[in-house]
C-alpha atoms as a PDB file:
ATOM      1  CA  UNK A   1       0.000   0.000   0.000  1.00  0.00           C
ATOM      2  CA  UNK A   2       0.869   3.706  -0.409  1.00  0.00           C
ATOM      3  CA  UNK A   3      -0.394   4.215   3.303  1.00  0.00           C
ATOM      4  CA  UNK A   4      -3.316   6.470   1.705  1.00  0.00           C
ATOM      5  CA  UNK A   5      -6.535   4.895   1.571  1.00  0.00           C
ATOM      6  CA  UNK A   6      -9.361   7.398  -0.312  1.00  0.00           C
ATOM      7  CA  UNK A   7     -11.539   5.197   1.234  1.00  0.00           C
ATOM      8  CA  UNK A   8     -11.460   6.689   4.726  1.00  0.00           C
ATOM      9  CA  UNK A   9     -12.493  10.022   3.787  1.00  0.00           C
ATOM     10  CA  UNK A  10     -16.198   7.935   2.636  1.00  0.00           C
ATOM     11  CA  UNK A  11     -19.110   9.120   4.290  1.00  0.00           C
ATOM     12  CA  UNK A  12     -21.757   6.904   2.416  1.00  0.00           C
ATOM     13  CA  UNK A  13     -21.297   4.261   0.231  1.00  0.00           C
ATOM     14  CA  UNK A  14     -24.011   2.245  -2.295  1.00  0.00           C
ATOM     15  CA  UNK A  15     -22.706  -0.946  -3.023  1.00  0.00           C
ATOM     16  CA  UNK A  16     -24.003  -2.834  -5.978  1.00  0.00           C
ATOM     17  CA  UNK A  17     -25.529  -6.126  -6.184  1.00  0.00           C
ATOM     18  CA  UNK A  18     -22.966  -8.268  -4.188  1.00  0.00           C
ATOM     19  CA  UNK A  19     -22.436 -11.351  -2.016  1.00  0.00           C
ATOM     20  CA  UNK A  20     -20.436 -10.671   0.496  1.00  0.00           C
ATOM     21  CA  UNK A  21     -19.762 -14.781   0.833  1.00  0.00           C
ATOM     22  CA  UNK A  22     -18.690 -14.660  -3.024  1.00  0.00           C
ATOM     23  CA  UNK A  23     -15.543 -15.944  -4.316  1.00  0.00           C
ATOM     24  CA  UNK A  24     -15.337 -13.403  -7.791  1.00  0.00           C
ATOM     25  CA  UNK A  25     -12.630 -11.298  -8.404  1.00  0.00           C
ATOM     26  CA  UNK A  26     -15.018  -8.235  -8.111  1.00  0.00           C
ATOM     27  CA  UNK A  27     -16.224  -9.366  -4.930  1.00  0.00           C
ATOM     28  CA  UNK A  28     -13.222  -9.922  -3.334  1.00  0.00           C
ATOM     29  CA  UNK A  29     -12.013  -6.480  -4.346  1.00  0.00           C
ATOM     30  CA  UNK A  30     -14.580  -4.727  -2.416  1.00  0.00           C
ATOM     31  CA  UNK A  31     -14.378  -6.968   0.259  1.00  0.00           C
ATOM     32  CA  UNK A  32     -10.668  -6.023   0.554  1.00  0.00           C
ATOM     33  CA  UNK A  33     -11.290  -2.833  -0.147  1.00  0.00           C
ATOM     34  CA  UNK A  34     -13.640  -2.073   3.144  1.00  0.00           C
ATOM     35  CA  UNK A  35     -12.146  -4.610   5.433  1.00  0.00           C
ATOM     36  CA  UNK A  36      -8.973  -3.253   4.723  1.00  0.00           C
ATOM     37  CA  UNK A  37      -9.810   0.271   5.625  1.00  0.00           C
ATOM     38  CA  UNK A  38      -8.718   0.579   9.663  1.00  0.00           C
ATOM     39  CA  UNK A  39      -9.950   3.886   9.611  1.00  0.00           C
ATOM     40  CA  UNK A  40     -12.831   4.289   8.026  1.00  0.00           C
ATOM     41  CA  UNK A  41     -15.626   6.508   9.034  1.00  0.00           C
ATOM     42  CA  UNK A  42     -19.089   5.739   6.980  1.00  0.00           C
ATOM     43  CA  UNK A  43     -21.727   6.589   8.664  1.00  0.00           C
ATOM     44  CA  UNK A  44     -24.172   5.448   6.074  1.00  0.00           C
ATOM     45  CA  UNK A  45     -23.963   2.276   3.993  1.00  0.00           C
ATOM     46  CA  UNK A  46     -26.673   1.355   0.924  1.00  0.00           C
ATOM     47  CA  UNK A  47     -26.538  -2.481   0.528  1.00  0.00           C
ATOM     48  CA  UNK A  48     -30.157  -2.354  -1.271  1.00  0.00           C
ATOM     49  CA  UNK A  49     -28.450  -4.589  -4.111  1.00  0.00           C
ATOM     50  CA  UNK A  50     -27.054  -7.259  -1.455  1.00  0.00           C
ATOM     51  CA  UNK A  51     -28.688 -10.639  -1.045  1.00  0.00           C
ATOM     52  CA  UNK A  52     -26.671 -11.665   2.113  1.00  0.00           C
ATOM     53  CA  UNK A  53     -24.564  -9.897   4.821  1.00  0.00           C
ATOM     54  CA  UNK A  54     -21.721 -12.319   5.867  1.00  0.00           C
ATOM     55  CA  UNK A  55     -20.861 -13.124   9.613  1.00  0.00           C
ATOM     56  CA  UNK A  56     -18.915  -9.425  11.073  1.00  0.00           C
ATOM     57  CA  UNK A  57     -17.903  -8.151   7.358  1.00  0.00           C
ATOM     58  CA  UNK A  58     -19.564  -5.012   8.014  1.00  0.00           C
ATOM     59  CA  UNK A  59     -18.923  -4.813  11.568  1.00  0.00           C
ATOM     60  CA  UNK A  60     -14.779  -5.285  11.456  1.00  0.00           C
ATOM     61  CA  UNK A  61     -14.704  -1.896  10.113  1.00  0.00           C
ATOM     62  CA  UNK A  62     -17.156   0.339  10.234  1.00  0.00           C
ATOM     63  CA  UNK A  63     -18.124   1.556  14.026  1.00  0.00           C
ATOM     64  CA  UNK A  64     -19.195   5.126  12.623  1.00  0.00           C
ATOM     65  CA  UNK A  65     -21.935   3.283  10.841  1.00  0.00           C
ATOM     66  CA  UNK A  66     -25.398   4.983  11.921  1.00  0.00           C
ATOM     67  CA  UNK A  67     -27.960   3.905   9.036  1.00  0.00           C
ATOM     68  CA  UNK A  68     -27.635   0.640   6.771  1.00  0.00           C
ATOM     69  CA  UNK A  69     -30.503   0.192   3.928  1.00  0.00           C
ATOM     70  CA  UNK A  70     -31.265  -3.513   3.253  1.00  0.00           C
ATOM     71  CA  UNK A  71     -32.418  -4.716   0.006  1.00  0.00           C
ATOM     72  CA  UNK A  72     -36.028  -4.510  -0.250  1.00  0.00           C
ATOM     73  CA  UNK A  73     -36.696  -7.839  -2.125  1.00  0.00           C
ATOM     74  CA  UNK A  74     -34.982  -9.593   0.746  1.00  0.00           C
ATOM     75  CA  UNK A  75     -32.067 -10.396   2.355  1.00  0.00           C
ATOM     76  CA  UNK A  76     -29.983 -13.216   4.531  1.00  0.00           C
ATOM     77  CA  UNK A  77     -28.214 -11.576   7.734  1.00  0.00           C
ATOM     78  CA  UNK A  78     -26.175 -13.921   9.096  1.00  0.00           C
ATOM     79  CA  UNK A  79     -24.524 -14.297  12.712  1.00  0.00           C
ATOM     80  CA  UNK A  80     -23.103 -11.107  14.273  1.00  0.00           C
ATOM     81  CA  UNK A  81     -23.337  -9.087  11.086  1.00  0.00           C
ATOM     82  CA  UNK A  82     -23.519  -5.809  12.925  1.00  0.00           C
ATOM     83  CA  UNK A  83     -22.668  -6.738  15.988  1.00  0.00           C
ATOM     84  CA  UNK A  84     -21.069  -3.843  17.818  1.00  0.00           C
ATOM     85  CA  UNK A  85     -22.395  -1.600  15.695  1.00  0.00           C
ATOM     86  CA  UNK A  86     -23.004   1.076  18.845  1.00  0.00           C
ATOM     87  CA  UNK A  87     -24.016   3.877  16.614  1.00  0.00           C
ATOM     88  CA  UNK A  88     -26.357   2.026  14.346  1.00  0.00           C
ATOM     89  CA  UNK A  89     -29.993   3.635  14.624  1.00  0.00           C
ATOM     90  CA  UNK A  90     -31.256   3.011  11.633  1.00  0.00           C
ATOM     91  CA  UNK A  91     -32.057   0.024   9.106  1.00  0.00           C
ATOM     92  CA  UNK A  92     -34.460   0.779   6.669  1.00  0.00           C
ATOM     93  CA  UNK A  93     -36.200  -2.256   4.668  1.00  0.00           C
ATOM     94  CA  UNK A  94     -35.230  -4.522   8.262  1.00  0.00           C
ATOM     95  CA  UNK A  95     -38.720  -5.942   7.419  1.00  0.00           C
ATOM     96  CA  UNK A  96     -37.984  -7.179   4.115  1.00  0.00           C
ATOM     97  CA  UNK A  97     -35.062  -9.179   5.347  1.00  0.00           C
ATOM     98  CA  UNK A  98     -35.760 -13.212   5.348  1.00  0.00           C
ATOM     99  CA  UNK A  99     -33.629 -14.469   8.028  1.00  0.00           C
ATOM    100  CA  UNK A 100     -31.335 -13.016  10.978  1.00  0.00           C
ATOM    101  CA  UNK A 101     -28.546 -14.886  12.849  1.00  0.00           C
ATOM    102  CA  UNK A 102     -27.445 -14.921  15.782  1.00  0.00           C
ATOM    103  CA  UNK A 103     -26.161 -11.743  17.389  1.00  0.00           C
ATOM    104  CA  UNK A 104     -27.104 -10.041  14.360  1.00  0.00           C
ATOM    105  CA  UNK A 105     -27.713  -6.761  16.426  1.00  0.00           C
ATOM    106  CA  UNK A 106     -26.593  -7.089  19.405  1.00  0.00           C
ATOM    107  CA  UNK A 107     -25.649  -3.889  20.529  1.00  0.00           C
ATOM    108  CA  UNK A 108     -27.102  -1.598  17.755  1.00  0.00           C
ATOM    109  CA  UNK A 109     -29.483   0.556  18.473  1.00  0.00           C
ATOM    110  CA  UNK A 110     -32.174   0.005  15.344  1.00  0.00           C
ATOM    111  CA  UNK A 111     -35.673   1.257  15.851  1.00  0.00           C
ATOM    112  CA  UNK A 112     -37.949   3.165  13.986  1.00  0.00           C
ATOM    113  CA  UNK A 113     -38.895   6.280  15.877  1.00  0.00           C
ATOM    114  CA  UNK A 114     -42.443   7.372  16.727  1.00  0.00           C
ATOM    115  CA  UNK A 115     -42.480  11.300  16.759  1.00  0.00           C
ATOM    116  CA  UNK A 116     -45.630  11.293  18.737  1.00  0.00           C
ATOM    117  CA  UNK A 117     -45.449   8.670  21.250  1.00  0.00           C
ATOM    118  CA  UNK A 118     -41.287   8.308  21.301  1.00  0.00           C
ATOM    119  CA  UNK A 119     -41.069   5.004  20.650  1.00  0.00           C
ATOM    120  CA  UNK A 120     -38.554   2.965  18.788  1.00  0.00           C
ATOM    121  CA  UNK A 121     -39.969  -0.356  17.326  1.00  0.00           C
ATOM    122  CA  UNK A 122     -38.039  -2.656  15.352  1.00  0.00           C
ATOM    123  CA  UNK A 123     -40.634  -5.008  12.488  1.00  0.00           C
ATOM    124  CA  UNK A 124     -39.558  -8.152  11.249  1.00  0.00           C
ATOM    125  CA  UNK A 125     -40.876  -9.920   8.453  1.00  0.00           C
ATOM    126  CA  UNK A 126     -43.842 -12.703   8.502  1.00  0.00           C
ATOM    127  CA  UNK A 127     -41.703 -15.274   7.466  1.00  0.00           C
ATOM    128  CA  UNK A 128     -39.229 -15.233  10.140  1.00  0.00           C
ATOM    129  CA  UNK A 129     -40.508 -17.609  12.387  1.00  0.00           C
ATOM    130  CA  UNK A 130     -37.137 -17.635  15.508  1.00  0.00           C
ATOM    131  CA  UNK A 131     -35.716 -15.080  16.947  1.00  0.00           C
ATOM    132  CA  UNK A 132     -31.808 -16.564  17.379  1.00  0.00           C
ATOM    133  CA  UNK A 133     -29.539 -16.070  20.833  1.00  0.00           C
ATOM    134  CA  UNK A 134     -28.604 -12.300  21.391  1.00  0.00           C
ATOM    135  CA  UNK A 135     -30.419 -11.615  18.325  1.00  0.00           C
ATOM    136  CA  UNK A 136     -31.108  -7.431  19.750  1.00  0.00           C
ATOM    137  CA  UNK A 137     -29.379  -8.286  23.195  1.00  0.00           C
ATOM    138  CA  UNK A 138     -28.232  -5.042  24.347  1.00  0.00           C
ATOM    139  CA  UNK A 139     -30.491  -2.556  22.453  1.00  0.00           C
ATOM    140  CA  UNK A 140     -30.626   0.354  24.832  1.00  0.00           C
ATOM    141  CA  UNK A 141     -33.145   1.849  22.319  1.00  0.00           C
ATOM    142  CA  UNK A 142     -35.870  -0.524  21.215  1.00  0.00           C
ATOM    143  CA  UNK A 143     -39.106   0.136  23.202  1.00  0.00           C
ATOM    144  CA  UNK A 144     -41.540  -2.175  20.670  1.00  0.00           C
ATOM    145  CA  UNK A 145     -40.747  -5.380  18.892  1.00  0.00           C
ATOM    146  CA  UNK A 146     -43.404  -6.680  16.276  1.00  0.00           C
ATOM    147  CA  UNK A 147     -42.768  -9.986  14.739  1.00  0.00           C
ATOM    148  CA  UNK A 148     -45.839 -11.750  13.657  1.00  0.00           C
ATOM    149  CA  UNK A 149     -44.512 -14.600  12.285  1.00  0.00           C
ATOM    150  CA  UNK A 150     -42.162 -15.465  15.361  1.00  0.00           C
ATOM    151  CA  UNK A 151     -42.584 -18.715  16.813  1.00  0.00           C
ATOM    152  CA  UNK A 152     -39.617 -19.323  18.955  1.00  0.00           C
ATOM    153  CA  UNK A 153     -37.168 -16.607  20.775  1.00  0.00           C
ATOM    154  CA  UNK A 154     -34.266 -18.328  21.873  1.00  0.00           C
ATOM    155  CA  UNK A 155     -32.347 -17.792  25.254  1.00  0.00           C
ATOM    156  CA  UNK A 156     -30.887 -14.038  25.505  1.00  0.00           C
ATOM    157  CA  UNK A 157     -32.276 -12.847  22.314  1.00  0.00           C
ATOM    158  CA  UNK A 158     -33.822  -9.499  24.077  1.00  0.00           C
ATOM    159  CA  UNK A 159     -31.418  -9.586  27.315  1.00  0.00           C
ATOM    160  CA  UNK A 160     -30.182  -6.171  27.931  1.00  0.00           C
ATOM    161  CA  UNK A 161     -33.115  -4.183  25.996  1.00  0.00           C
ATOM    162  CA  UNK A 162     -33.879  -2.271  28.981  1.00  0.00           C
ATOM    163  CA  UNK A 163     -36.369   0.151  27.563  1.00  0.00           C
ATOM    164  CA  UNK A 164     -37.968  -2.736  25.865  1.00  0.00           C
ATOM    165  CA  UNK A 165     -42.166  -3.012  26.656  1.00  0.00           C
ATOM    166  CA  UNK A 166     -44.061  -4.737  24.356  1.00  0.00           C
ATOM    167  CA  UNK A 167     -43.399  -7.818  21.685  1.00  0.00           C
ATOM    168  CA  UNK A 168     -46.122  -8.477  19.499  1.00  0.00           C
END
């Protein structure tokens, strides 16, 4: 390297469609790209054209990160995909996303805020049917979870989510 990365002066980034599992040269490239960037300081990333979010690519790297759009066809989030993601607020299409691992979001804190009644509540689509271990554990934030669809909420998913008052 040339110990100047343009990369860390990024603010907001739109990826295109990409796998973050993926073996392609293109792929790999970004992949390098981001996770090789120790300093850099997005604090919103578009991943509307991403089918799946690999186990802590995003989170290695970007702790500025406050907003994250999914793709709104659906999406895979696998285990601790932005985990320790302290600043994260905000993940728009969340409901469109098909399955969440575990520790997902642990210790974001997502929620879509209520002007009028100051709540944050985090929606998950119908066809997510378990809530995985320390799914939202630690989420200061969320005050309403709805999740229709949820059958099963495994040990630890919610611990932490102090403010947390209703799941429907």
């Amino acid at each position: 390297g040339f110990g100047y990365n343009p990369l860390t002066q990024l603010t907001s980034v739109k990826l295109p469609k990409y796998d973050f599992n993926g073996t392609t040269e293109n792929n790999a490239y970004v992949k390098s790209a981001l996770l090789s960037s120790k300093n850099l300081s997005l604090a919103t990333l578009d991943l509307s054209a991403v089918t799946e979010i690999g186990n802590k690519v995003v989170v290695n790297v970007l702790k500025a990160l406050t907003s994250v759009t999914l793709n709104p066809n659906g999406v895979v989030i696998c285990d601790n995909a932005f985990n320790g993601l302290s600043k994260l607020t905000t993940i728009n299409n969340l409901d469109k996303a098909t399955s969440i691992g575990k520790a997902a979001f642990k210790g974001t804190k997502i929620g879509v805020h209520d002007f009028w009644t100051n709540k944050y509540t985090v929606t998950l689509n119908n066809a997510i049917t378990a809530i995985p271990a320390d799914a939202f554990s630690g989420n200061i934030q969320m005050t309403n979870f709805v999740a229709t669809g949820v059958k099963t909420i495994a040990d630890g998913a919610f611990s932490g989510c102090t403010n947390l008052s209703s799941i429907d």
